[in-house]
N, C-alpha and C. Protein backbone atom coordinates (compact mmCIF):
# COMPACT_ATOMS: atom_id res chain seq x y z
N UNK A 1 105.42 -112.62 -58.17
CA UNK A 1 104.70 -111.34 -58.15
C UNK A 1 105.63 -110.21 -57.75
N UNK A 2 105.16 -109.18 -58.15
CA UNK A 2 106.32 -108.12 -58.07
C UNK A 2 105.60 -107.16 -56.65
N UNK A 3 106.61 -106.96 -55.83
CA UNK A 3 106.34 -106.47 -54.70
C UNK A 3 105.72 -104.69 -55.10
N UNK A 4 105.03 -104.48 -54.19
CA UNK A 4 103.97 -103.28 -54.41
C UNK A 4 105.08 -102.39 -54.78
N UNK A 5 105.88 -102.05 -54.50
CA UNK A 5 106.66 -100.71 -54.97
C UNK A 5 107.16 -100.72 -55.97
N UNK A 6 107.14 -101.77 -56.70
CA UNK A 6 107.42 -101.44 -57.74
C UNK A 6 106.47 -102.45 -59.24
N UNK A 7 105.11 -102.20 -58.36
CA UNK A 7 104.25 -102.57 -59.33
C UNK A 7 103.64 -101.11 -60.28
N UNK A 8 103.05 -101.49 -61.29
CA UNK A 8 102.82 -100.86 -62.38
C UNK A 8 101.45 -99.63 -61.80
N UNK A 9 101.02 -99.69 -61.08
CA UNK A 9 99.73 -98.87 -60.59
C UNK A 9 100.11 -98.03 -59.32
N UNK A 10 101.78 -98.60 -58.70
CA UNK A 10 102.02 -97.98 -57.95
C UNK A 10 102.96 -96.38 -58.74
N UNK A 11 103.63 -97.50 -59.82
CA UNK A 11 104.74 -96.14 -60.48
C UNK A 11 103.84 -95.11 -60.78
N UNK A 12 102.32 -95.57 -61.62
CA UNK A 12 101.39 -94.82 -62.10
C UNK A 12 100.95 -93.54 -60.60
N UNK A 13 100.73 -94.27 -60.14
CA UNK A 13 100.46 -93.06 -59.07
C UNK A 13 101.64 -92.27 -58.29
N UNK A 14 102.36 -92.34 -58.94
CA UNK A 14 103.95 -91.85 -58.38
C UNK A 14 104.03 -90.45 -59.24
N UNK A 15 104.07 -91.65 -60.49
CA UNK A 15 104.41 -90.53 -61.82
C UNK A 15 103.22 -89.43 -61.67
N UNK A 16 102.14 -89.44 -61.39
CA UNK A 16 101.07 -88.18 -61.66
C UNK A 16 101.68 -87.17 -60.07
N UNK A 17 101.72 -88.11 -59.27
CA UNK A 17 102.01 -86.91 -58.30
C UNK A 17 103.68 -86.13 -58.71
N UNK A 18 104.36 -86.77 -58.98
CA UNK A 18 105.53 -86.37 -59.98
C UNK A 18 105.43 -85.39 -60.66
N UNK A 19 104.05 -85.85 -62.00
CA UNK A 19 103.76 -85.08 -63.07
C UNK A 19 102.94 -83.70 -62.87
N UNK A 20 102.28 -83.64 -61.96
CA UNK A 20 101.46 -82.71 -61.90
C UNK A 20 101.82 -81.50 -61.75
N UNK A 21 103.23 -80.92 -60.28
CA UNK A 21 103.84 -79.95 -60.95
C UNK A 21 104.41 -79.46 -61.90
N UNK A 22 104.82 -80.39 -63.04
CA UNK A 22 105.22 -80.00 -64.11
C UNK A 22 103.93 -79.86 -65.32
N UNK A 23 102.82 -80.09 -65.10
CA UNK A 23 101.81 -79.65 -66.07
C UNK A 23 101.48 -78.39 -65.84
N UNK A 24 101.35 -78.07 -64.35
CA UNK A 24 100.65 -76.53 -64.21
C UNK A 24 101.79 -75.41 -64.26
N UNK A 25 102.96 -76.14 -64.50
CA UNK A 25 104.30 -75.11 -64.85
C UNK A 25 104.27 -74.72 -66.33
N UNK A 26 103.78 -75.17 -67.29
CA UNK A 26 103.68 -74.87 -68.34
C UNK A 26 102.59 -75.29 -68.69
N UNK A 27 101.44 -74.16 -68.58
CA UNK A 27 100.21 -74.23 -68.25
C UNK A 27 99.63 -73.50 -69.69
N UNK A 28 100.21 -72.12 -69.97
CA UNK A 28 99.95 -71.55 -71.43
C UNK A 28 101.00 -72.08 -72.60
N UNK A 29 102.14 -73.18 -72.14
CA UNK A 29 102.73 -73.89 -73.68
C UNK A 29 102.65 -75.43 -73.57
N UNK A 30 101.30 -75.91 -74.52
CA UNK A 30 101.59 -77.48 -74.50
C UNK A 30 102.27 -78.36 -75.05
N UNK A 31 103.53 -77.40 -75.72
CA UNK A 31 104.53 -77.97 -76.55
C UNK A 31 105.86 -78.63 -75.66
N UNK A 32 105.94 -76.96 -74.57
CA UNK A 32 106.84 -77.27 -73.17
C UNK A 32 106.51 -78.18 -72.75
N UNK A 33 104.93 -78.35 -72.05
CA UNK A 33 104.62 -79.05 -71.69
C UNK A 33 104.35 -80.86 -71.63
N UNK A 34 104.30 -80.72 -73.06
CA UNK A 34 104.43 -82.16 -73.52
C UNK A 34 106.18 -82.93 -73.30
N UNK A 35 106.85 -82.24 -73.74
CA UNK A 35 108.11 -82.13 -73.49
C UNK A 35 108.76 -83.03 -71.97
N UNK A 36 108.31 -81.58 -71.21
CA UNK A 36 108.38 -81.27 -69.91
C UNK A 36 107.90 -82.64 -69.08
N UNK A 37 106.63 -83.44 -69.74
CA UNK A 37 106.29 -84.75 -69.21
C UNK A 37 106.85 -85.83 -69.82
N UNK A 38 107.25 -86.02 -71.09
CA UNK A 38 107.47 -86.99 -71.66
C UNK A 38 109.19 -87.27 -71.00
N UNK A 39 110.27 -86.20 -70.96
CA UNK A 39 111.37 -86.33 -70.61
C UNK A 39 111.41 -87.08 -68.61
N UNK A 40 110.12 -86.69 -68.36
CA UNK A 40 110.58 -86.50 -66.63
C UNK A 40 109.90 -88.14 -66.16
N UNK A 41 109.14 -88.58 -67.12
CA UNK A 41 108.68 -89.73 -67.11
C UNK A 41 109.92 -91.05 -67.74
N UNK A 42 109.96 -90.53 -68.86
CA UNK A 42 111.17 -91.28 -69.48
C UNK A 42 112.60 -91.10 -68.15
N UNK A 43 112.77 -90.51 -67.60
CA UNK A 43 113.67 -90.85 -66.25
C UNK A 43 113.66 -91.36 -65.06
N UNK A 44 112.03 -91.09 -64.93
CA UNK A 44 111.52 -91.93 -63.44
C UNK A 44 111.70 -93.25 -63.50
N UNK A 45 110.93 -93.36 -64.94
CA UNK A 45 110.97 -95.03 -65.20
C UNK A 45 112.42 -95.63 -65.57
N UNK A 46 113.02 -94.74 -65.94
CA UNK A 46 114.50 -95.99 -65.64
C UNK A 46 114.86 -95.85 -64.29
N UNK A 47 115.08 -95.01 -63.64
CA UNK A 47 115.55 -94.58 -62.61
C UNK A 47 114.64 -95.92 -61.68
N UNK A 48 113.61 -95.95 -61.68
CA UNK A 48 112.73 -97.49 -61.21
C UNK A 48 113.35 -98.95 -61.72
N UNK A 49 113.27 -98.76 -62.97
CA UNK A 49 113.59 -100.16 -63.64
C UNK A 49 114.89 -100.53 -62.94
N UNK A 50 115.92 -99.41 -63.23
CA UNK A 50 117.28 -99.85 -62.73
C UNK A 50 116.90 -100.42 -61.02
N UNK A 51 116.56 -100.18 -60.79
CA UNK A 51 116.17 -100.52 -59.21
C UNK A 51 116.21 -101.76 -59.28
N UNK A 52 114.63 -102.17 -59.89
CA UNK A 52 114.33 -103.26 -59.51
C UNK A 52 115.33 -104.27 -60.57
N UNK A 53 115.64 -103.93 -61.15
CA UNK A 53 116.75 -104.91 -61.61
C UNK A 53 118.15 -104.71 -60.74
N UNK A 54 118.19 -104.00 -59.78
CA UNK A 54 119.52 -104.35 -58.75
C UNK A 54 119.20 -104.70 -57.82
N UNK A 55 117.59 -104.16 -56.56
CA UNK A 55 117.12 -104.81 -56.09
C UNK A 55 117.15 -106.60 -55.73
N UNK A 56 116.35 -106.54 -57.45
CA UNK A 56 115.27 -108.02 -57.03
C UNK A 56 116.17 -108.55 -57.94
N UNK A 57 116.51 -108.54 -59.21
CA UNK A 57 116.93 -109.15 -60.03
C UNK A 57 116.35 -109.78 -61.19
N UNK A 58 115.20 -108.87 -60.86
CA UNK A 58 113.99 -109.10 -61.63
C UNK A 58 113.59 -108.49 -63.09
N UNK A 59 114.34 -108.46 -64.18
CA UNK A 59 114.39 -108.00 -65.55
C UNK A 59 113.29 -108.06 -66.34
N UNK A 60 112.10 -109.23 -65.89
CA UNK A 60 110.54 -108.85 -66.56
C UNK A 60 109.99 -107.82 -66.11
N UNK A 61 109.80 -108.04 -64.64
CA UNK A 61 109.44 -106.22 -64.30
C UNK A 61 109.94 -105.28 -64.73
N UNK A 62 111.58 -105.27 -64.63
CA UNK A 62 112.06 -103.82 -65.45
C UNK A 62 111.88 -103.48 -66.42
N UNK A 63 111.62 -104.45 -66.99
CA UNK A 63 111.57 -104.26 -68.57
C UNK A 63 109.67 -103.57 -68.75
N UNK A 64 108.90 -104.30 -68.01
CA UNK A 64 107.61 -103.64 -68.15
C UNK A 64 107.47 -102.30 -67.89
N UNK A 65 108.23 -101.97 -66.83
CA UNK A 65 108.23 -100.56 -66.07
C UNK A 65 108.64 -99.94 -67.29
N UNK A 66 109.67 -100.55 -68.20
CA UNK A 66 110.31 -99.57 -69.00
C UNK A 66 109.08 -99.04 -70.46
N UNK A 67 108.68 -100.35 -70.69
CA UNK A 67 107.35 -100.21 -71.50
C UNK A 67 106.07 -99.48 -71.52
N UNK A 68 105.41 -99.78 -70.11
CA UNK A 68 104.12 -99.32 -70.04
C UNK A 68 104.54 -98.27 -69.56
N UNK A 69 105.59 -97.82 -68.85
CA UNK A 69 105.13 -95.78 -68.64
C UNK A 69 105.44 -95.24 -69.71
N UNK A 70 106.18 -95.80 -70.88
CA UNK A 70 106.15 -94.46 -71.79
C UNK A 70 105.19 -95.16 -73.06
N UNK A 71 104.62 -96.39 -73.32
CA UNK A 71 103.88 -96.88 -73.88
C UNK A 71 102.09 -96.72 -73.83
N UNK A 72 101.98 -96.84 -72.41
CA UNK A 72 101.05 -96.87 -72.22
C UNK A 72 100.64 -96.21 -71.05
N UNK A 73 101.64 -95.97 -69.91
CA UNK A 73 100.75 -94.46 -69.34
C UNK A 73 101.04 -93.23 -69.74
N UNK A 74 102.17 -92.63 -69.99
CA UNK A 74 102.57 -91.34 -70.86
C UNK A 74 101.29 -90.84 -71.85
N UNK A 75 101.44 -91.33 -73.04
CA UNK A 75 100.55 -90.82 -73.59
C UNK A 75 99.14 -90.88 -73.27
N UNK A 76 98.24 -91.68 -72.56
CA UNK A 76 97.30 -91.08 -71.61
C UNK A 76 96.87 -90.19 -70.97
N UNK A 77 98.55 -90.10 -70.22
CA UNK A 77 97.90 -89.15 -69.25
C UNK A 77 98.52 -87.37 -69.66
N UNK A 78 99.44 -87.64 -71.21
CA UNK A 78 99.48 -86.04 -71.67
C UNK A 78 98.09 -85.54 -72.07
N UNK A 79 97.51 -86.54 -72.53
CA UNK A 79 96.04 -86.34 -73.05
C UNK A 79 95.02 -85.84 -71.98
N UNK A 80 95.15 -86.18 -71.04
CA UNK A 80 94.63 -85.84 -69.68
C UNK A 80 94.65 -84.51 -69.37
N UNK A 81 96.36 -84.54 -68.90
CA UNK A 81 96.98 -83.20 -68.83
C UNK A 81 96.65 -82.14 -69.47
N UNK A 82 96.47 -82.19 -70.79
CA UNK A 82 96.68 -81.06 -71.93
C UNK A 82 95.22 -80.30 -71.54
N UNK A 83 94.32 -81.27 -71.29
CA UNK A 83 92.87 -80.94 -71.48
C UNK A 83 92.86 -80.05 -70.37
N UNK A 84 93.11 -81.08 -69.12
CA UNK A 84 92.94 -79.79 -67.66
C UNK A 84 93.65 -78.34 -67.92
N UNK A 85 94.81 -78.54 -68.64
CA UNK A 85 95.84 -76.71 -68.72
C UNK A 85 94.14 -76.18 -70.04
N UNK A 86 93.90 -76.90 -70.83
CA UNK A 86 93.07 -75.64 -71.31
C UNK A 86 91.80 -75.52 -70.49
N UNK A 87 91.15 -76.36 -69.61
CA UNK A 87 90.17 -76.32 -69.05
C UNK A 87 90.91 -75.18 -67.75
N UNK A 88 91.88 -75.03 -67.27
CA UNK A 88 92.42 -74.18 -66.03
C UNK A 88 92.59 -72.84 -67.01
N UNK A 89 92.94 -72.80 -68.32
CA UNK A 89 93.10 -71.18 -68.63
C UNK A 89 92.25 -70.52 -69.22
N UNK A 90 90.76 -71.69 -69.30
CA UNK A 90 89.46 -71.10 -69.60
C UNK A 90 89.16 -70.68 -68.43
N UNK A 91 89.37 -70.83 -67.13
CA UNK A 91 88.95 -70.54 -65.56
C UNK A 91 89.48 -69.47 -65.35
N UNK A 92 91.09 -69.24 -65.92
CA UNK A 92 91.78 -67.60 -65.11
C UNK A 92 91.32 -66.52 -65.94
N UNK A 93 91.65 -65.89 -64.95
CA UNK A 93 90.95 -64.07 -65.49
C UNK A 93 91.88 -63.31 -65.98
N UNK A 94 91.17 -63.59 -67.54
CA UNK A 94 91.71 -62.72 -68.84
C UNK A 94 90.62 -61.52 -68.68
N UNK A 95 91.38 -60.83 -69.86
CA UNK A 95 89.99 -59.70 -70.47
C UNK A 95 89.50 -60.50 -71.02
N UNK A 96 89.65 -61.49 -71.97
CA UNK A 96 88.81 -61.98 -72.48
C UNK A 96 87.54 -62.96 -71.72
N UNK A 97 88.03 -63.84 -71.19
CA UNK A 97 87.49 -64.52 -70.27
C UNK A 97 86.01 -63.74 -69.20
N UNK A 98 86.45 -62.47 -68.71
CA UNK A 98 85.59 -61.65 -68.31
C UNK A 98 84.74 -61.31 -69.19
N UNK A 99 84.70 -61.17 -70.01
CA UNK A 99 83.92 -61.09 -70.97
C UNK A 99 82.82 -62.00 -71.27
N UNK A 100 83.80 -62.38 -71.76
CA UNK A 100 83.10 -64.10 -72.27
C UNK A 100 82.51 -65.35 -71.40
N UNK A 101 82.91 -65.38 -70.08
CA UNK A 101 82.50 -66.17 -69.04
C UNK A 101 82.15 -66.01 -68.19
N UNK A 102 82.21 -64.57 -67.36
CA UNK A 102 81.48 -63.86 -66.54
C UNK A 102 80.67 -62.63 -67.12
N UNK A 103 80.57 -62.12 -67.64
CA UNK A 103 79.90 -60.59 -68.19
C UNK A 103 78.37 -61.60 -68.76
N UNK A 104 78.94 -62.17 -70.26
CA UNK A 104 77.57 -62.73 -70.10
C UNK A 104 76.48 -63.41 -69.56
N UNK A 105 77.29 -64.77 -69.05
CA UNK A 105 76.35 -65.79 -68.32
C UNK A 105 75.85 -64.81 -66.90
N UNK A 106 76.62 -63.54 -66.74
CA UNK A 106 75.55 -62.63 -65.78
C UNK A 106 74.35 -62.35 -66.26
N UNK A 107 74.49 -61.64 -67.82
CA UNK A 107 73.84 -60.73 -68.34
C UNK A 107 72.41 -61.73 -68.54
N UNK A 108 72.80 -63.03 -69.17
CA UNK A 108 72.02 -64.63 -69.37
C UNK A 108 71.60 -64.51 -68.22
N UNK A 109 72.16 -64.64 -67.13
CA UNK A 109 71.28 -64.91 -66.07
C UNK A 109 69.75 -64.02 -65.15
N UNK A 110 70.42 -62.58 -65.64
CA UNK A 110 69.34 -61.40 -65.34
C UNK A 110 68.13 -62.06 -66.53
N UNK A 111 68.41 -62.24 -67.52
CA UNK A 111 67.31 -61.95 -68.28
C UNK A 111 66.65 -63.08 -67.85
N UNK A 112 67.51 -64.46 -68.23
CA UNK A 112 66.79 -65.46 -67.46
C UNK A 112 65.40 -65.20 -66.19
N UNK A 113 66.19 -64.56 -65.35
CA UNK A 113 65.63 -64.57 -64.02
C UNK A 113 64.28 -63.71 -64.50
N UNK A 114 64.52 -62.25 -65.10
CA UNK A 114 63.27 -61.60 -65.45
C UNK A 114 62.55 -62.30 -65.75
N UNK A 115 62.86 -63.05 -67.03
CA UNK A 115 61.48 -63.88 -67.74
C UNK A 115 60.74 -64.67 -66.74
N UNK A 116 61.66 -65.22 -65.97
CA UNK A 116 61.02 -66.59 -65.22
C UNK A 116 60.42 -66.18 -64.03
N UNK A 117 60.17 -64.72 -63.63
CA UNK A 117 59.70 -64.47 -62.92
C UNK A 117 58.52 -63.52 -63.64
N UNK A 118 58.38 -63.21 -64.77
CA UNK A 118 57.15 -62.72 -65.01
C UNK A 118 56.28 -63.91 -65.71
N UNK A 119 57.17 -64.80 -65.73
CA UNK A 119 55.95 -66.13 -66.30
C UNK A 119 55.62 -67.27 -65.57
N UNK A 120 56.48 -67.07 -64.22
CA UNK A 120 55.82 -67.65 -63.14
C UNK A 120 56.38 -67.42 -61.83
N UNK A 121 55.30 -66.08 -61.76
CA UNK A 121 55.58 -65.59 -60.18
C UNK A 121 55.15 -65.97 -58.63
N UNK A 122 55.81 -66.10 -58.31
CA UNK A 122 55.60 -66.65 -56.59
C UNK A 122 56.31 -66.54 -55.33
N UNK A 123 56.35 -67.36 -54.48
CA UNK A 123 57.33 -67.38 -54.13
C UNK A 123 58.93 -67.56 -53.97
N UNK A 124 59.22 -67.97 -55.12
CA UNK A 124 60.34 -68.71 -55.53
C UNK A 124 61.09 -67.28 -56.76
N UNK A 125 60.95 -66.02 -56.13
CA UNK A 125 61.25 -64.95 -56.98
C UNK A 125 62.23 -64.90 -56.15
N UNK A 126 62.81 -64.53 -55.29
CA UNK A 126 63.89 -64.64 -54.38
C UNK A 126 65.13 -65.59 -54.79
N UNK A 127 64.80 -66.83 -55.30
CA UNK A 127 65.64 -68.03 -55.99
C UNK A 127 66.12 -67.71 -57.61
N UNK A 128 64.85 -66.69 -58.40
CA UNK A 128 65.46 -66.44 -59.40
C UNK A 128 66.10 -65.23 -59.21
N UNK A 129 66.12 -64.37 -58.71
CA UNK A 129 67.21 -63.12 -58.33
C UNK A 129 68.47 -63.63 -57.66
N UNK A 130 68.52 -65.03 -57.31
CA UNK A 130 69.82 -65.67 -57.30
C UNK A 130 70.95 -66.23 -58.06
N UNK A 131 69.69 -66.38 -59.62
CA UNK A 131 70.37 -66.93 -60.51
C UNK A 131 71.56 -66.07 -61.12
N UNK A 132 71.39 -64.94 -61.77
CA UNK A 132 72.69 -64.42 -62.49
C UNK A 132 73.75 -64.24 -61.35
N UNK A 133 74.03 -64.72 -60.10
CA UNK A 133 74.91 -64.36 -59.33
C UNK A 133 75.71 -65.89 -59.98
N UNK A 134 74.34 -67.13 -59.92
CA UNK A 134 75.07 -68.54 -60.42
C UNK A 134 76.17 -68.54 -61.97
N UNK A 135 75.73 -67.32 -62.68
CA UNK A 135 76.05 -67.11 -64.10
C UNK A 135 77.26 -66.44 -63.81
N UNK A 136 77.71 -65.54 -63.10
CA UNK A 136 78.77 -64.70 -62.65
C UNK A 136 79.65 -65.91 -62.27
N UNK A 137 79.50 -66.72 -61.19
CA UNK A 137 80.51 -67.90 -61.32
C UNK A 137 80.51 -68.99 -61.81
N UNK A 138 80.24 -68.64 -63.41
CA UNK A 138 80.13 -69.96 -64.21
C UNK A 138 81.15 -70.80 -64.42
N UNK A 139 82.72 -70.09 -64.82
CA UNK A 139 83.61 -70.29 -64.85
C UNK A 139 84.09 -71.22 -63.76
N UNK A 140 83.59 -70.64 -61.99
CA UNK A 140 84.10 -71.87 -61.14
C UNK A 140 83.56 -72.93 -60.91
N UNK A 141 82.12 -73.17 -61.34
CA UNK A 141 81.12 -74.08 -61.48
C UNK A 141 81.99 -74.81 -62.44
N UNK A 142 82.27 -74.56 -63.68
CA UNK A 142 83.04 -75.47 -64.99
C UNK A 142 84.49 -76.04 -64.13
N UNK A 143 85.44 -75.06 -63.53
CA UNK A 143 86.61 -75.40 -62.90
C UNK A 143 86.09 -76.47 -62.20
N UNK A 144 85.34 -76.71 -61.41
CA UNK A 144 85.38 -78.07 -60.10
C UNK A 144 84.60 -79.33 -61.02
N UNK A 145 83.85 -78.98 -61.64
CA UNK A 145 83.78 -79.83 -62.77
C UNK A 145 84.23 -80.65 -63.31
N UNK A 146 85.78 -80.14 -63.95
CA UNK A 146 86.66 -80.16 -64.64
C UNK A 146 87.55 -80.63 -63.64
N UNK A 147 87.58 -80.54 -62.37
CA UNK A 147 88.90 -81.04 -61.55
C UNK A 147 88.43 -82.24 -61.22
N UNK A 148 87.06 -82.61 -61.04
CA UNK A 148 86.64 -83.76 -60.43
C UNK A 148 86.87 -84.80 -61.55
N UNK A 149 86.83 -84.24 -62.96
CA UNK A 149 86.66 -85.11 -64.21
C UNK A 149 87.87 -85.45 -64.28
N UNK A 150 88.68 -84.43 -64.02
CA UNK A 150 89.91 -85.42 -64.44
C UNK A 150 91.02 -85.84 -63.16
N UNK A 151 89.86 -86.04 -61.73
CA UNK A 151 90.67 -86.31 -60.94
C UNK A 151 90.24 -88.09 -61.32
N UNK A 152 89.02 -88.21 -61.62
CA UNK A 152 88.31 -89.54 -62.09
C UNK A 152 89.26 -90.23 -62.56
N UNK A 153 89.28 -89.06 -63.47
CA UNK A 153 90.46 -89.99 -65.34
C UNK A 153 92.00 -90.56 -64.42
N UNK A 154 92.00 -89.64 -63.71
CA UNK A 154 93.54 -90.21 -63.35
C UNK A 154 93.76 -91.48 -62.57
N UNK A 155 92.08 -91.55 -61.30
CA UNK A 155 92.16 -92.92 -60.65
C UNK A 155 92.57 -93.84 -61.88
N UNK A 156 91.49 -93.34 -62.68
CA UNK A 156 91.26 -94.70 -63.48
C UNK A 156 92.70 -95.30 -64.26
N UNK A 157 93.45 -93.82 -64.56
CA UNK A 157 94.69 -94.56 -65.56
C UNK A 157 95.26 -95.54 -64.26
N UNK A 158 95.57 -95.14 -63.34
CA UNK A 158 96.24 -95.59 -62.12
C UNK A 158 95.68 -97.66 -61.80
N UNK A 159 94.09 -97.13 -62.10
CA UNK A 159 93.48 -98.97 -62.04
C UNK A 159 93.71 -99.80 -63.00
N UNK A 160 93.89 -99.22 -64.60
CA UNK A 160 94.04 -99.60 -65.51
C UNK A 160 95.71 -100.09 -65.58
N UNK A 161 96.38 -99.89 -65.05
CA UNK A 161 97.74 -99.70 -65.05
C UNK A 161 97.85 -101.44 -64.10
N UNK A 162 97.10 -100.96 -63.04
CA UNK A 162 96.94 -102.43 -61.76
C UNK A 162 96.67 -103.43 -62.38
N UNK A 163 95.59 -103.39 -63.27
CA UNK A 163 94.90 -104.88 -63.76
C UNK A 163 95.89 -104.91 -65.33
N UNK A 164 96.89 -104.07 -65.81
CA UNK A 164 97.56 -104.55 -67.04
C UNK A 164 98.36 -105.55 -66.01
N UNK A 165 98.97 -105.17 -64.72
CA UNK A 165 99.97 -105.62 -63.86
C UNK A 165 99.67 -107.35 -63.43
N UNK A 166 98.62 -107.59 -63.17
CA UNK A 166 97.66 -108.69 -62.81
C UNK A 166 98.15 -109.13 -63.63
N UNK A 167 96.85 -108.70 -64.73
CA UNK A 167 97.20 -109.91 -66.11
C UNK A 167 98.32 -110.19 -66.80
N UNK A 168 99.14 -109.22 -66.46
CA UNK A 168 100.62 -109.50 -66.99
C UNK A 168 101.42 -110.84 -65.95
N UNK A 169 101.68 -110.72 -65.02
CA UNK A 169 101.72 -111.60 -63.81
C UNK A 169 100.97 -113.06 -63.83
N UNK A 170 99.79 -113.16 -64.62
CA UNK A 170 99.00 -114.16 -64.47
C UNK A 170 99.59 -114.98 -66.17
N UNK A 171 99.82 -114.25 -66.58
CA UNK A 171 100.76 -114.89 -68.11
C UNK A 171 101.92 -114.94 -67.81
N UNK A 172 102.57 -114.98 -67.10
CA UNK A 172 103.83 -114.36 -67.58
C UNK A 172 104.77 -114.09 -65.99
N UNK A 173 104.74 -114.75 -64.70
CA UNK A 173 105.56 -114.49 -63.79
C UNK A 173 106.76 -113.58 -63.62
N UNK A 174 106.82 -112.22 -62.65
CA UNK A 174 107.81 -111.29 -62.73
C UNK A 174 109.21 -112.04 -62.60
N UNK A 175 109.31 -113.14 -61.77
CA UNK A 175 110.37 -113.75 -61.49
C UNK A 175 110.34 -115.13 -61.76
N UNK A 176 111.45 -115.74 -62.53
CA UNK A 176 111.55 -117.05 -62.81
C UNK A 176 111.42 -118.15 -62.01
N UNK A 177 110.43 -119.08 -62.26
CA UNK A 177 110.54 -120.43 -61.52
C UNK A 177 111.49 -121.23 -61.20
N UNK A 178 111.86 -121.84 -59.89
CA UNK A 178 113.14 -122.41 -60.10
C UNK A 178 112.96 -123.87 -60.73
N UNK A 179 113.58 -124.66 -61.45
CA UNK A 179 113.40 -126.19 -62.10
C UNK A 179 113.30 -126.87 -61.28
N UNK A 180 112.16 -127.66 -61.49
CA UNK A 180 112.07 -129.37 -60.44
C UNK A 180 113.18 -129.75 -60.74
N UNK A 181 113.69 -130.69 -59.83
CA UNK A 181 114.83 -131.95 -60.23
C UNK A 181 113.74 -132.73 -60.84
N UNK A 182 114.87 -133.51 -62.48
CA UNK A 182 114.16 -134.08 -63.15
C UNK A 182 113.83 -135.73 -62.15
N UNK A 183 113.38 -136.37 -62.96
CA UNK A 183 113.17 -137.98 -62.65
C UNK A 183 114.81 -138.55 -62.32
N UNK A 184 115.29 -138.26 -64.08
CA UNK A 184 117.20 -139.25 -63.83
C UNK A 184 117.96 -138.01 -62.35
N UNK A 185 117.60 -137.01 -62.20
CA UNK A 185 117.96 -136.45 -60.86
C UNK A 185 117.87 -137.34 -59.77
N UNK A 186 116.63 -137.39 -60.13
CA UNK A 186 116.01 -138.19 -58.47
C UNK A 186 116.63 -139.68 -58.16
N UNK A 187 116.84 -139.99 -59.61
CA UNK A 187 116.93 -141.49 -59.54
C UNK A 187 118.71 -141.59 -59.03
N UNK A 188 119.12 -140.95 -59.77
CA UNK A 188 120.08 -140.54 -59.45
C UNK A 188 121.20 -140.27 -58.25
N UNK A 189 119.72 -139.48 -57.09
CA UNK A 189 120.09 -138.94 -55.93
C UNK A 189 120.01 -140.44 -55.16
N UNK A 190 118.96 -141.04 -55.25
CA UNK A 190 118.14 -142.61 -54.38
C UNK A 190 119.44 -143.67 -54.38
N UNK A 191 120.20 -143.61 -56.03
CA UNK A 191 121.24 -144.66 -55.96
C UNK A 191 122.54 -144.78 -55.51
N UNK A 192 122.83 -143.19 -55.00
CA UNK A 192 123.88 -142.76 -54.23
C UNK A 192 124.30 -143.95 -53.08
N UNK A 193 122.97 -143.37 -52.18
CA UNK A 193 123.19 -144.50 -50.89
C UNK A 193 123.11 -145.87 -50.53
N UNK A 194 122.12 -146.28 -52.19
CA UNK A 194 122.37 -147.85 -52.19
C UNK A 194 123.37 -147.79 -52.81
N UNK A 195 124.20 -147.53 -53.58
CA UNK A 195 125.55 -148.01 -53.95
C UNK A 195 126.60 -147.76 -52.83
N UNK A 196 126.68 -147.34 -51.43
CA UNK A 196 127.30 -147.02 -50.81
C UNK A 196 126.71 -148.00 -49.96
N UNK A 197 125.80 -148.62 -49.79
CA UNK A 197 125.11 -149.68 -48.88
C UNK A 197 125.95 -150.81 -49.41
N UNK A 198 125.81 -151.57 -51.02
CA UNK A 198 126.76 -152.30 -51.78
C UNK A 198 127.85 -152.23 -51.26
N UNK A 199 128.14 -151.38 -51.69
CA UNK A 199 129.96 -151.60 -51.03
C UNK A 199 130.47 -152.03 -49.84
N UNK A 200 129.60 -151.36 -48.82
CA UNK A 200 129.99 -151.93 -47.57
C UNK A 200 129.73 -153.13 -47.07
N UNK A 201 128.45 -154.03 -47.64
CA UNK A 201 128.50 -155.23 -48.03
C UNK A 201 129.04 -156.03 -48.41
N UNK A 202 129.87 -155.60 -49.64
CA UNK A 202 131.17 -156.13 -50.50
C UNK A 202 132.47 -156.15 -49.43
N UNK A 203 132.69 -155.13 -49.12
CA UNK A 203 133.65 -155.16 -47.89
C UNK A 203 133.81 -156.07 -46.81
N UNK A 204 132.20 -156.49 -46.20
CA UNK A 204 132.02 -157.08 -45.36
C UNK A 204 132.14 -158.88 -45.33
């Protein structure tokens, strides 16, 4: 088994805390950006592999490390990435954005509130004169949303990464078994000392 530091769910959670300043650095280009992750990943993971192959001596692990981060967590988690930079530059304040994400869902929310208070008035008029203030921060309502969703996505690449690690391990041992001594070994080893018993018999 390959020791925790340099198991596959640990690099995974390495690489995002790694990765993450470099997604919100190129936040309006996902071309940089793609770039920007694919290169910094493709170095962690050798920069690991080489390890554990001077480390441990362990070349199935390295070799996985070398596989699944740019095989199989990389492109995951650009997909991840890409989504949060447009979900974060639907949140900052453009002209447009003011417009479009605060101006109306205010304007939605007044009318809202009118109607719903002339078609059912009570006490609860106080709660709808609260609402277009909820429409004014629609945008940060969507942002925490959006951070929680893809704080989810990321446990998950991170678990998904653990149980490839398992089942890889459960096929397939990070480090080689050493060989039983065969049978003609053994037999081998047993006739040593009776032939050395012989002799001294013969001698005697």
């Amino acid at each position: 088994m390959a020791p925790p530091s340099f198991r596959l769910d640990t690099l995974a959670a390495n690489l995002i805390e790694r990765l993450e300043p470099v997604r919100r650095a190129h936040l309006d280009d996902p071309a940089a950006a793609r770039a920007a992750m694919e290169s910094t990943t493709a170095e962690i993971a050798k920069n690991v592999a080489g390890e554990c192959r001077g480390l441990l001596g362990d070349d199935a692990q390295a070799t996985r490390i070398e596989r699944e981060s740019t095989g199989t967590f990389l492109p995951r988690y650009v997909r991840l990435a890409l989504e949060q930079n447009r979900a974060e530059r639907r949140a900052s304040l453009t002209p447009s954005n003011l417009v479009l994400q605060r101006f109306m869902p205010l304007f939605a929310g007044m009318i809202a509130a009118r109607v719903m208070m002339v078609l059912a008035p009570g006490p609860w008029d106080l709660a709808f004169n609260v609402l277009p203030f909820v429409g004014l921060f629609w945008p940060e309502w969507l942002g925490v949303l959006a951070r929680r969703r893809y704080q989810a996505e990321l446990q998950a690449l991170a678990d998904d990464l653990g149980q490839l690690q398992d089942a890889d391990e459960r096929l397939a041992p990070t480090l080689p078994i050493p060989d039983r001594p065969t049978a003609a070994t053994n037999a081998g080893a047993e006739s040593t000392p009776n032939h050395a018993a012989a002799s001294q018999r013969e001698r005697s």
